[in-house]
PDB file of N, CA and C in Angstrom:
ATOM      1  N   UNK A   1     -21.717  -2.296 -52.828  1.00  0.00           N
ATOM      2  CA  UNK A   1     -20.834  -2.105 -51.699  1.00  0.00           C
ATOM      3  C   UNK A   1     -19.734  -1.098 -52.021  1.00  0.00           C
ATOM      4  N   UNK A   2     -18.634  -0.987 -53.168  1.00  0.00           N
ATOM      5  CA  UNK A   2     -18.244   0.022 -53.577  1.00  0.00           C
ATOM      6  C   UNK A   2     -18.488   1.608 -53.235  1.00  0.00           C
ATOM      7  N   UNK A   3     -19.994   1.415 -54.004  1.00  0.00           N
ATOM      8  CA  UNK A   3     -20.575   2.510 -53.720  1.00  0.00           C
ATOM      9  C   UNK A   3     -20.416   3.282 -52.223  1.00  0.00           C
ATOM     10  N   UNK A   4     -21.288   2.111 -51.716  1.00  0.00           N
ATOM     11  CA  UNK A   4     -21.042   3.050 -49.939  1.00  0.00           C
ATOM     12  C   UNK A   4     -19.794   3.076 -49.654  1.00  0.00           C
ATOM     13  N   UNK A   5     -18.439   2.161 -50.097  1.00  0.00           N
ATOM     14  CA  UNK A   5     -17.193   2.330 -49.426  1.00  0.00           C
ATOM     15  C   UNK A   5     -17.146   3.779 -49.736  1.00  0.00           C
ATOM     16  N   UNK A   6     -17.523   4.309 -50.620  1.00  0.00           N
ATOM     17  CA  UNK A   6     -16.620   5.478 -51.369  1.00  0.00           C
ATOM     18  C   UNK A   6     -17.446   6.521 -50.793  1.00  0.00           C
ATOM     19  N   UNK A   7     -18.822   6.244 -50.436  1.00  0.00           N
ATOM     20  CA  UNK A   7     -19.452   7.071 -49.861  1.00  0.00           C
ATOM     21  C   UNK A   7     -19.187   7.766 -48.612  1.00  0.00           C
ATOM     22  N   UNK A   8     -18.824   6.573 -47.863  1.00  0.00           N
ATOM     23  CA  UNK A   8     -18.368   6.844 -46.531  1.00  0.00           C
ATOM     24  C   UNK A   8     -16.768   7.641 -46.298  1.00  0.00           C
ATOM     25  N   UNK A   9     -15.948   6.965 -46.843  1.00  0.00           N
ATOM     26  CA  UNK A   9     -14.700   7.576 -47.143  1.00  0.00           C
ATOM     27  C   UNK A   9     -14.580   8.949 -47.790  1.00  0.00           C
ATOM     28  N   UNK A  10     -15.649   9.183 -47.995  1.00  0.00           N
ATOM     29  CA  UNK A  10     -15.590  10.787 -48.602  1.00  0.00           C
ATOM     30  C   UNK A  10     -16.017  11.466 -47.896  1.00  0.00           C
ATOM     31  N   UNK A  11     -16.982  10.959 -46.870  1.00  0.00           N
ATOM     32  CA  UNK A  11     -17.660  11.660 -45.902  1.00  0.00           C
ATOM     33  C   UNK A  11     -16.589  11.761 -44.303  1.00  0.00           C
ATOM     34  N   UNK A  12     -15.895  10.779 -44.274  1.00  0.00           N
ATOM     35  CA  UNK A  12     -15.114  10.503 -43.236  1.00  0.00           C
ATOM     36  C   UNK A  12     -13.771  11.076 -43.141  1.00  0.00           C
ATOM     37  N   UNK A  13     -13.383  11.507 -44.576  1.00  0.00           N
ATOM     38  CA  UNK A  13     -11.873  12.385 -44.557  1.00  0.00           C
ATOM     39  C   UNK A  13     -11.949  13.102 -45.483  1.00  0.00           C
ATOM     40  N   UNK A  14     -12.977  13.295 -46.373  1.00  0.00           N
ATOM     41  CA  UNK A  14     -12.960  14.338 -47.674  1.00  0.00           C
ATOM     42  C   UNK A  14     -13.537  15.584 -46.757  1.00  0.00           C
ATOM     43  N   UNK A  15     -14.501  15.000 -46.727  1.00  0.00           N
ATOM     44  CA  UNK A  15     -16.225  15.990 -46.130  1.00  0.00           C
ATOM     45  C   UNK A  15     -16.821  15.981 -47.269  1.00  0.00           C
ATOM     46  N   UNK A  16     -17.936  16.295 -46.825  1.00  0.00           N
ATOM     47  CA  UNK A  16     -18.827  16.895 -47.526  1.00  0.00           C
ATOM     48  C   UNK A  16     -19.830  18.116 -47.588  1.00  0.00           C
ATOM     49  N   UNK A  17     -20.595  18.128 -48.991  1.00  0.00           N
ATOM     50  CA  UNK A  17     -21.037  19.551 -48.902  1.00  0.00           C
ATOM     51  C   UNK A  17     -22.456  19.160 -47.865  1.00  0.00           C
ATOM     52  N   UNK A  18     -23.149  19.731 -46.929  1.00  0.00           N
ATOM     53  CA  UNK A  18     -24.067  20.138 -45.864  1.00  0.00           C
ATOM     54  C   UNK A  18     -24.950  21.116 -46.370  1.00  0.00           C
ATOM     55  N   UNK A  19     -26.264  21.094 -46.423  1.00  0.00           N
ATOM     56  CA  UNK A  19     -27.092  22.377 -45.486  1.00  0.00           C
ATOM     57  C   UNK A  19     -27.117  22.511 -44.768  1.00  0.00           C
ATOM     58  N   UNK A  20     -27.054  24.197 -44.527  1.00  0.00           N
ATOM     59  CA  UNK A  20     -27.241  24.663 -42.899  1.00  0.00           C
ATOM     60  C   UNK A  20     -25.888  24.608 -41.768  1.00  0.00           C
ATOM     61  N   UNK A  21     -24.711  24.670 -42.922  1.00  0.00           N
ATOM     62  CA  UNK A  21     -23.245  24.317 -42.247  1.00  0.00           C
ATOM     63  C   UNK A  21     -23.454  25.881 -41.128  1.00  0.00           C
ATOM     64  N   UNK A  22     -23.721  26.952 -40.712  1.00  0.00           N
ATOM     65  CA  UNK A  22     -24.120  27.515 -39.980  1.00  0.00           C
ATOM     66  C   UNK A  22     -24.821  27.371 -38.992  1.00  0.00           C
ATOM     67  N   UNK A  23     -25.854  26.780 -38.867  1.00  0.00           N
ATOM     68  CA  UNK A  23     -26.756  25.626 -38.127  1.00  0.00           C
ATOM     69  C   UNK A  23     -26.031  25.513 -36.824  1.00  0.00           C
ATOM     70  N   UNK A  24     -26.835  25.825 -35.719  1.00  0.00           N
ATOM     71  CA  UNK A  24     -26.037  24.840 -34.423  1.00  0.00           C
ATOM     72  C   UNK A  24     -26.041  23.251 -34.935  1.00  0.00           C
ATOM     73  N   UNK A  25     -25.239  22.981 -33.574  1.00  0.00           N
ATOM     74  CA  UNK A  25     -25.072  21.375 -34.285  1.00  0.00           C
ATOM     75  C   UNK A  25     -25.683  20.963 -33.044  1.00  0.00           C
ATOM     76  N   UNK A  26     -26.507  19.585 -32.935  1.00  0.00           N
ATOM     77  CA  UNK A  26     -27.074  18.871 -31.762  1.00  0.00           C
ATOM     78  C   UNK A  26     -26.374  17.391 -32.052  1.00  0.00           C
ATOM     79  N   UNK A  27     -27.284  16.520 -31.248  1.00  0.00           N
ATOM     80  CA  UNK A  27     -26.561  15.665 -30.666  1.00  0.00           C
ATOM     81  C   UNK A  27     -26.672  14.316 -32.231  1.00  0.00           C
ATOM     82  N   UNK A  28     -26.877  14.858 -33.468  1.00  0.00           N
ATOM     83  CA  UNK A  28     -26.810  13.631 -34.511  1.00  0.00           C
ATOM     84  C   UNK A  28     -26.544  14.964 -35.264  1.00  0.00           C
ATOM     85  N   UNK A  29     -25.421  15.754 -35.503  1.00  0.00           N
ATOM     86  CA  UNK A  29     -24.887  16.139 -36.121  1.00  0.00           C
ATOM     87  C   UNK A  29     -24.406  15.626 -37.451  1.00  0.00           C
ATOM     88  N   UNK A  30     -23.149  14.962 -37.255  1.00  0.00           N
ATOM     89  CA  UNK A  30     -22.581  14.387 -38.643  1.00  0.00           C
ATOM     90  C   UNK A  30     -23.999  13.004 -38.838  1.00  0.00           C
ATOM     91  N   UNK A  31     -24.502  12.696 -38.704  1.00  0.00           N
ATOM     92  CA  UNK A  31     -25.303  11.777 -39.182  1.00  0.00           C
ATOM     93  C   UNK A  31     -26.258  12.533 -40.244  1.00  0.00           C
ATOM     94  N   UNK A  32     -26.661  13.641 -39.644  1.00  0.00           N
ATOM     95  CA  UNK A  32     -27.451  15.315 -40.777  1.00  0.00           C
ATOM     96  C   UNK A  32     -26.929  14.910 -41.592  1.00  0.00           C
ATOM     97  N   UNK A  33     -25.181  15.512 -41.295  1.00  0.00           N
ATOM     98  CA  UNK A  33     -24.231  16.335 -42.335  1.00  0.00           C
ATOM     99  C   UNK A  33     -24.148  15.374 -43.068  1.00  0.00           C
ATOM    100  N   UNK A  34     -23.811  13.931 -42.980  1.00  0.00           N
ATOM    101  CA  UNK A  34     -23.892  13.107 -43.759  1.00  0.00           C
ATOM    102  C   UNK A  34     -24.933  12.543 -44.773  1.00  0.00           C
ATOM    103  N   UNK A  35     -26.381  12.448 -44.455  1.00  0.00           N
ATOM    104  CA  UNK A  35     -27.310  12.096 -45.117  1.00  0.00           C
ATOM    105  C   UNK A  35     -27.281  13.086 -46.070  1.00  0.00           C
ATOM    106  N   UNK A  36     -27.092  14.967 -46.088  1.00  0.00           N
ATOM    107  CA  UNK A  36     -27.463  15.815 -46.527  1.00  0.00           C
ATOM    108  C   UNK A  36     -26.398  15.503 -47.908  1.00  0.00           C
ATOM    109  N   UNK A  37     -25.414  14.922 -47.954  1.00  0.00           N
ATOM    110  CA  UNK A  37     -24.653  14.902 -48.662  1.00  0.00           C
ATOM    111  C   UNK A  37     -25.016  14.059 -50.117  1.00  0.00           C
ATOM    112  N   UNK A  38     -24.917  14.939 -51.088  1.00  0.00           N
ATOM    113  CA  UNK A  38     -24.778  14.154 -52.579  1.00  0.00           C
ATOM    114  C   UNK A  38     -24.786  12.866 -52.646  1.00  0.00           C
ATOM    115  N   UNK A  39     -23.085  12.509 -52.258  1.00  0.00           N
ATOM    116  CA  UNK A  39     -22.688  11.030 -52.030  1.00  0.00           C
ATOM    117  C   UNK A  39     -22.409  10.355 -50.514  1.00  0.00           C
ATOM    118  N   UNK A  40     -24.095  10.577 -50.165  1.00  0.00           N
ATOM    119  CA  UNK A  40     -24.133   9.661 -48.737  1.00  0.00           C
ATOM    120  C   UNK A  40     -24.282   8.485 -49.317  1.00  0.00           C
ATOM    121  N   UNK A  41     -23.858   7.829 -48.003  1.00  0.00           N
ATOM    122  CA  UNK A  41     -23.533   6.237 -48.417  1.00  0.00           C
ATOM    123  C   UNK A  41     -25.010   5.758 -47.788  1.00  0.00           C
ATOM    124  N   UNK A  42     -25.841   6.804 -47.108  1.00  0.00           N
ATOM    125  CA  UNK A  42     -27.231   6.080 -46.871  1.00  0.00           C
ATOM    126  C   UNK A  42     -27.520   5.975 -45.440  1.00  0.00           C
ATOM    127  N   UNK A  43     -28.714   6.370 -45.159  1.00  0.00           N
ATOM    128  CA  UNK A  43     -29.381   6.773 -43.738  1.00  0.00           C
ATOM    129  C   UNK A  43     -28.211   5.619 -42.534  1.00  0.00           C
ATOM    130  N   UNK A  44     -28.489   3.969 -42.769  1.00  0.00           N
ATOM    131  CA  UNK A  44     -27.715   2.956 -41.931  1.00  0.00           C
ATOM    132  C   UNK A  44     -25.853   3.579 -42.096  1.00  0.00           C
ATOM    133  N   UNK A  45     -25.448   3.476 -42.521  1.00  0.00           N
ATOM    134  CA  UNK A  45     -24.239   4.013 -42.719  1.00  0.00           C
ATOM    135  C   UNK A  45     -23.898   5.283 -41.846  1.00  0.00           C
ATOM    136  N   UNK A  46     -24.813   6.594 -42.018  1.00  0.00           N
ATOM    137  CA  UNK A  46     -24.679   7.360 -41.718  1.00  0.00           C
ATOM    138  C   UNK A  46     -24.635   7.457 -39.819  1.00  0.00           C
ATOM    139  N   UNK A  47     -25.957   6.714 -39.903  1.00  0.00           N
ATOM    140  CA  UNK A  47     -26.206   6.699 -38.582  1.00  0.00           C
ATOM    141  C   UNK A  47     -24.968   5.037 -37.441  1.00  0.00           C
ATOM    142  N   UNK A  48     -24.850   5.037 -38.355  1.00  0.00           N
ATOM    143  CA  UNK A  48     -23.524   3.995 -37.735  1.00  0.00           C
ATOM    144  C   UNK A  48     -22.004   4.788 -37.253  1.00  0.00           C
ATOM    145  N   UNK A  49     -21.886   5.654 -38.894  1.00  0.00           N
ATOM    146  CA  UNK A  49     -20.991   6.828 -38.363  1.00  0.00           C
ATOM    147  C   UNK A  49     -21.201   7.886 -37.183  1.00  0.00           C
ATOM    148  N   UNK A  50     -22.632   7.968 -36.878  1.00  0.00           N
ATOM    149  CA  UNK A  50     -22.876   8.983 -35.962  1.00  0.00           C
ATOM    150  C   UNK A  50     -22.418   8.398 -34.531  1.00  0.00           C
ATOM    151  N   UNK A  51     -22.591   6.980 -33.925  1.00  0.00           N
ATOM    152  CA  UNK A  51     -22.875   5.986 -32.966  1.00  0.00           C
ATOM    153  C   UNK A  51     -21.111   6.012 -32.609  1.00  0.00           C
ATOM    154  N   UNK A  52     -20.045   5.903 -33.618  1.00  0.00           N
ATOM    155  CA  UNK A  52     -18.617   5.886 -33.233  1.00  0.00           C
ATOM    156  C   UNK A  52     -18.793   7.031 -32.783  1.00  0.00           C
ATOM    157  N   UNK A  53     -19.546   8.090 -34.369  1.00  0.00           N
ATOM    158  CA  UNK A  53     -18.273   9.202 -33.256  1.00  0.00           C
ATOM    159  C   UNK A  53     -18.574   9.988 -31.871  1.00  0.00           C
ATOM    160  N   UNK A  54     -20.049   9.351 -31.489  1.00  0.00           N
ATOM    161  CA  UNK A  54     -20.613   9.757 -30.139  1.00  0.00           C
ATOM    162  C   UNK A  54     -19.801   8.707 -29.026  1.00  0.00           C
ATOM    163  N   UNK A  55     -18.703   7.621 -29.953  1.00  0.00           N
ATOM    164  CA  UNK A  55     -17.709   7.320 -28.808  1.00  0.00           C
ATOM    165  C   UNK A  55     -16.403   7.543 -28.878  1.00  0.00           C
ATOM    166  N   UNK A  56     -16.000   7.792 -29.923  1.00  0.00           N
ATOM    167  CA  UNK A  56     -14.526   8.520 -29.897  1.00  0.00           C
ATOM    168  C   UNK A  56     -14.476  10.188 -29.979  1.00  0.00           C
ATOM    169  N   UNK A  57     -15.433  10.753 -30.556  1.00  0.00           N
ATOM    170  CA  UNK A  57     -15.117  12.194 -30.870  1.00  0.00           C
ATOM    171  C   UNK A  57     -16.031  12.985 -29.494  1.00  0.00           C
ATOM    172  N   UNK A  58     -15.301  14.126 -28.516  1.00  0.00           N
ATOM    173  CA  UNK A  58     -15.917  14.573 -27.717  1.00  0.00           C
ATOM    174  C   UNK A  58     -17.145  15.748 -28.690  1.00  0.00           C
ATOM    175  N   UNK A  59     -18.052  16.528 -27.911  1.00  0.00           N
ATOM    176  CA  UNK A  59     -18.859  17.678 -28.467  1.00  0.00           C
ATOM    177  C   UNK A  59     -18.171  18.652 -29.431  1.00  0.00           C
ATOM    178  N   UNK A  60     -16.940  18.690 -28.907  1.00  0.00           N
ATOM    179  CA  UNK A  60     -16.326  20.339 -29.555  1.00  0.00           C
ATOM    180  C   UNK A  60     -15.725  19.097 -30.424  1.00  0.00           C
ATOM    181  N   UNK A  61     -15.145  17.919 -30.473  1.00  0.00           N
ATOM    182  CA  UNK A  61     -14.839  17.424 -31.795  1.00  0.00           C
ATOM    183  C   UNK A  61     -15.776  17.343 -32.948  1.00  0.00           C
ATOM    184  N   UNK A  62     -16.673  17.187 -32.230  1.00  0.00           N
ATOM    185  CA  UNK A  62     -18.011  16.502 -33.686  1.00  0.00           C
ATOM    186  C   UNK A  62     -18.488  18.277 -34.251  1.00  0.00           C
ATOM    187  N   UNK A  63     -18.408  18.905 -33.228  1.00  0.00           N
ATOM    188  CA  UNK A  63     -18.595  20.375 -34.108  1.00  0.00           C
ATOM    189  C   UNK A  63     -17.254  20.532 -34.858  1.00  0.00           C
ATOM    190  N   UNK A  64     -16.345  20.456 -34.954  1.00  0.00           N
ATOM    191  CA  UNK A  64     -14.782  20.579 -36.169  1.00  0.00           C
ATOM    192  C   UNK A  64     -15.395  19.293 -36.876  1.00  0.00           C
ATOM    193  N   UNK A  65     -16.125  18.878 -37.080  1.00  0.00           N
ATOM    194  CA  UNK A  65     -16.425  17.431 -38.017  1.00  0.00           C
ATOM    195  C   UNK A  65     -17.202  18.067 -39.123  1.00  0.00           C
ATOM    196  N   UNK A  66     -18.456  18.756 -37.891  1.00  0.00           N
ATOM    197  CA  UNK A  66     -19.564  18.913 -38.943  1.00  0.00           C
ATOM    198  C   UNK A  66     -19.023  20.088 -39.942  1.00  0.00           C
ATOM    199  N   UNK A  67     -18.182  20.887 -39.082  1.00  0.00           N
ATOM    200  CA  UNK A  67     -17.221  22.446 -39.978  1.00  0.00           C
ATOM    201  C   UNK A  67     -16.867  21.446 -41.312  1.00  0.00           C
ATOM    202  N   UNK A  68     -16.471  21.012 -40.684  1.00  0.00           N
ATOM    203  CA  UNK A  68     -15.348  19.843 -42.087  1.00  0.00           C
ATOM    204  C   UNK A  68     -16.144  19.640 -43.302  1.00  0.00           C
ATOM    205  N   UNK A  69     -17.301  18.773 -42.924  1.00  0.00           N
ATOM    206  CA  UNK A  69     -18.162  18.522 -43.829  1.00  0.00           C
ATOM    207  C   UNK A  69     -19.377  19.284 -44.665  1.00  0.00           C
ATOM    208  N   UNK A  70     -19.193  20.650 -43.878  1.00  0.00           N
ATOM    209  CA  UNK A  70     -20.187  21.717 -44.567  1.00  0.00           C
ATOM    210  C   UNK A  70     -19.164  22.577 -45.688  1.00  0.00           C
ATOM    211  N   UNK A  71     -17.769  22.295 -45.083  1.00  0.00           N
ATOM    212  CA  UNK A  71     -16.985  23.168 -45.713  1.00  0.00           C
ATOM    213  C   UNK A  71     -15.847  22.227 -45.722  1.00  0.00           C
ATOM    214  N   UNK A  72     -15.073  21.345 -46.960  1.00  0.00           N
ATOM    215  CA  UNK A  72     -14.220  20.603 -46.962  1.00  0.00           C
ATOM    216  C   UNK A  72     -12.758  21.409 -46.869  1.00  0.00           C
ATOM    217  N   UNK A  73     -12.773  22.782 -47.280  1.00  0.00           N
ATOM    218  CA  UNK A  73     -11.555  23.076 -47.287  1.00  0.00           C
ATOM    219  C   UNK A  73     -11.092  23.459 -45.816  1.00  0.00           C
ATOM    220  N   UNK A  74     -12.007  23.009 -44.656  1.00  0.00           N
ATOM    221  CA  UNK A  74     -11.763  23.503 -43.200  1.00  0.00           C
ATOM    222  C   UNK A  74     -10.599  22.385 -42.699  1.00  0.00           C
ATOM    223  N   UNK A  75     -10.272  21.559 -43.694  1.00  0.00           N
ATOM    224  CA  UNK A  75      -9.832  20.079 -43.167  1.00  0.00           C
ATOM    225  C   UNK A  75      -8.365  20.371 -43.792  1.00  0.00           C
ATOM    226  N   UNK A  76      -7.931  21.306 -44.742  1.00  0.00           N
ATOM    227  CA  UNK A  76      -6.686  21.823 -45.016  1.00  0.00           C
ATOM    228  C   UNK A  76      -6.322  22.679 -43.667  1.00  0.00           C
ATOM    229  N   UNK A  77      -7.389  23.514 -43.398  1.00  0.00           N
ATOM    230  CA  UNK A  77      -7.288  24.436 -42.203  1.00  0.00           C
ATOM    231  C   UNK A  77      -6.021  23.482 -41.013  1.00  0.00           C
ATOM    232  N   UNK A  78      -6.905  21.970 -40.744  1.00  0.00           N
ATOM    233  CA  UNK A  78      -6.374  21.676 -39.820  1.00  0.00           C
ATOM    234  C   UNK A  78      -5.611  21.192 -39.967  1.00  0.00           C
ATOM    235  N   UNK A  79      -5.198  20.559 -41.129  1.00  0.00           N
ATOM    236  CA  UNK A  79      -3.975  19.884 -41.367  1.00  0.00           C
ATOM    237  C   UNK A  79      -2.619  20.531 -41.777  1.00  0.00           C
ATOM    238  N   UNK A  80      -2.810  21.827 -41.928  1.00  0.00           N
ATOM    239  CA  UNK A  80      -1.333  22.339 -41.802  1.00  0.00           C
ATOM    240  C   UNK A  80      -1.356  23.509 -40.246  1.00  0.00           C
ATOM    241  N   UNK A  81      -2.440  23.698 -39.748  1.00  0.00           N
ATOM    242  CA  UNK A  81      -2.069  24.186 -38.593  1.00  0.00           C
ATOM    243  C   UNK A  81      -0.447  23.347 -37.350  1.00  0.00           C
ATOM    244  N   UNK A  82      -0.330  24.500 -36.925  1.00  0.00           N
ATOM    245  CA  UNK A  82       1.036  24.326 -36.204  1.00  0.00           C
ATOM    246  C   UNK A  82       0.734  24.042 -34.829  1.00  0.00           C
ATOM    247  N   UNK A  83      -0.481  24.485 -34.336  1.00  0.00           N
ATOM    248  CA  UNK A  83      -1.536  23.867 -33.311  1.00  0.00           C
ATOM    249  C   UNK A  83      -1.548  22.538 -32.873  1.00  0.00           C
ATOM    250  N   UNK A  84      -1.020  22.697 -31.379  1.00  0.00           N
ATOM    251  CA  UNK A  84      -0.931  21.188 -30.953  1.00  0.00           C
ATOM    252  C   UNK A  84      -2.706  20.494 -30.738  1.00  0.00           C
ATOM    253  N   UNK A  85      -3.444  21.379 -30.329  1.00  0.00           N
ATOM    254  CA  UNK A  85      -4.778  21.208 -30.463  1.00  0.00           C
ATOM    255  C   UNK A  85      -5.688  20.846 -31.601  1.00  0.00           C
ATOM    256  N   UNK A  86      -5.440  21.115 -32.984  1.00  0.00           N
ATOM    257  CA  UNK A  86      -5.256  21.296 -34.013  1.00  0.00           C
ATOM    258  C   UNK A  86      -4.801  19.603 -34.741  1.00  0.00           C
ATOM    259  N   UNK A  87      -4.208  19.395 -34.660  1.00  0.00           N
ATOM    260  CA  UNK A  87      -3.126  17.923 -34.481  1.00  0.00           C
ATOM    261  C   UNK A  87      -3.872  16.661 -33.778  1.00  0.00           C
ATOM    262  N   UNK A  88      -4.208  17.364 -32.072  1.00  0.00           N
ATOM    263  CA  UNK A  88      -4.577  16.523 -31.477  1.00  0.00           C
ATOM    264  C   UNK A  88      -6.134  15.445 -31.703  1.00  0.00           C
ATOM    265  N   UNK A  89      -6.560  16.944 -32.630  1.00  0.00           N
ATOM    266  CA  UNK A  89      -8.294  16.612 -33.230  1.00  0.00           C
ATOM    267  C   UNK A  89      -8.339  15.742 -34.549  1.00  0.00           C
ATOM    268  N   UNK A  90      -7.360  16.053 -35.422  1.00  0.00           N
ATOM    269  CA  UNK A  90      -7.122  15.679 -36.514  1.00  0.00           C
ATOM    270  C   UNK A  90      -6.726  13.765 -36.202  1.00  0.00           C
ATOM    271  N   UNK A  91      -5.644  13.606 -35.280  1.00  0.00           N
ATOM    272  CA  UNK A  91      -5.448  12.278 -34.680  1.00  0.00           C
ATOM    273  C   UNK A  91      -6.587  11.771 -34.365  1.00  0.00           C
ATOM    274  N   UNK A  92      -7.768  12.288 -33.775  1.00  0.00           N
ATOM    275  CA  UNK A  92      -9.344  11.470 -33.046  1.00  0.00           C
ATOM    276  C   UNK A  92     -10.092  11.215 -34.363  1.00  0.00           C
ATOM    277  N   UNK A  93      -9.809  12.735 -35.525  1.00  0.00           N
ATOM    278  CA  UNK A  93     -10.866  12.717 -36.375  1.00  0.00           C
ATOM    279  C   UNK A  93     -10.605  11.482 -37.390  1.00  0.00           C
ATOM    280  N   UNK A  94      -9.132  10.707 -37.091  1.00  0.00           N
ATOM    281  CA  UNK A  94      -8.622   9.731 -38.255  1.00  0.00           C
ATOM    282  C   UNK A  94      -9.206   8.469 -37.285  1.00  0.00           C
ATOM    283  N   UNK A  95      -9.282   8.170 -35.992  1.00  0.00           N
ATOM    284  CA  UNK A  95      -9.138   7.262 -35.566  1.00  0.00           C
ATOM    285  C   UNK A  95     -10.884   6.739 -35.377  1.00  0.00           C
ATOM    286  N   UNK A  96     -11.786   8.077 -35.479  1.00  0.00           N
ATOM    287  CA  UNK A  96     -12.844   7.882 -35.829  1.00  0.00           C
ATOM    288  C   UNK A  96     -12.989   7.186 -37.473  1.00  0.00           C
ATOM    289  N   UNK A  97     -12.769   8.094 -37.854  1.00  0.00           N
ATOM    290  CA  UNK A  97     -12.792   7.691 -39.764  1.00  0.00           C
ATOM    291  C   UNK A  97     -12.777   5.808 -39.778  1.00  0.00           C
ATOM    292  N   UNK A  98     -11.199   5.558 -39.249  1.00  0.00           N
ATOM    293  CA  UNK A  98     -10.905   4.046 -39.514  1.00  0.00           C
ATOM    294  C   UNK A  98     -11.895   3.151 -38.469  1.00  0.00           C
ATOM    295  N   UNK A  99     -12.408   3.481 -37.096  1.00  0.00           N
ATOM    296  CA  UNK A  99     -13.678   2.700 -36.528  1.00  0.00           C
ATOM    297  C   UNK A  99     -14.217   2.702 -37.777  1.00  0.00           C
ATOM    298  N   UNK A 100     -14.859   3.496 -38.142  1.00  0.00           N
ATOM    299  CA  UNK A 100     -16.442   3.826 -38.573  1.00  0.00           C
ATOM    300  C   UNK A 100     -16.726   2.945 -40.019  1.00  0.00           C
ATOM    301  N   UNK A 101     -14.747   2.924 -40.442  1.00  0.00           N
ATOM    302  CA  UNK A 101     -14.969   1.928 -41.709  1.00  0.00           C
ATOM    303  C   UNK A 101     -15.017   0.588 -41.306  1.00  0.00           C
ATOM    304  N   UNK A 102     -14.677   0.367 -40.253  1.00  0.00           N
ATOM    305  CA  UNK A 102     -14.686  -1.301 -39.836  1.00  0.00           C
ATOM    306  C   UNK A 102     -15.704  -1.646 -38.871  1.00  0.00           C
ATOM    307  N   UNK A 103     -16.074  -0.797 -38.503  1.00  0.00           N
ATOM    308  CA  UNK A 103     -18.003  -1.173 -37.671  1.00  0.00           C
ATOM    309  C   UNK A 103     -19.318  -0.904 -38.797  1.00  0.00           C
ATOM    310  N   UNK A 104     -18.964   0.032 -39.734  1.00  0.00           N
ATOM    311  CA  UNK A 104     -20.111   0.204 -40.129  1.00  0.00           C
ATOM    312  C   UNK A 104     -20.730  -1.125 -41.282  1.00  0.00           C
ATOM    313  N   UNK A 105     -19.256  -1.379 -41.710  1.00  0.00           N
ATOM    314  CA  UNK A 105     -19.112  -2.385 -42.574  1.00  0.00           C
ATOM    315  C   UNK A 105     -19.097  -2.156 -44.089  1.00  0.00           C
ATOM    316  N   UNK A 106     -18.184  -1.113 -44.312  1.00  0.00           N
ATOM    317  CA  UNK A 106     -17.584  -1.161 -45.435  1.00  0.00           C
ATOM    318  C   UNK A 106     -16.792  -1.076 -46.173  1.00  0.00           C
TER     319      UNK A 106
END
């Protein structure tokens, strides 16, 4: 259990590294970006994370997700932007993160 906590939490506010971070993104995006990852926490996990954020994160959010996770340093990008838009994504992308640790179950 560890394991996946740490899995998920890395995937949920670290990011992670992706193939194909160029790639359009469709409708199981971060669930990809997630499995593709080193330290996925594992297909159920992943796809649990995908299920929140197809209810908290709109389209153009889950594309700044999958950016995030193909490329972790995109997540500095947003966190010192001065961008109220910027801010506003970063607030959904946390409020996803904390669902996803307490539905997915870990």
């Amino acid at each position: 259990m560890i394991r996946t906590t740490r899995g998920l939490a890395f995937c949920l506010v670290i990011g992670m590294t992706a193939t194909g971070g160029s790639q359009p993104v469709s409708a199981a995006n971060i669930a990809r970006a997630c499995l593709a990852s080193d330290r996925s926490p594992g297909a159920e996990v992943c796809a649990c994370a995908q299920s929140v954020a197809n209810q908290v994160l709109t389209r153009s959010d889950q594309n700044k997700a999958v950016k995030i996770i193909a490329e972790p340093d995109k997540f500095i990008d947003y966190k010192y932007s001065k961008s109220a838009n910027a801010k506003a994504f970063l607030e959904r992308y946390k409020v996803w993160g904390e669902m996803a640790s307490k539905i997915c179950g870990t």
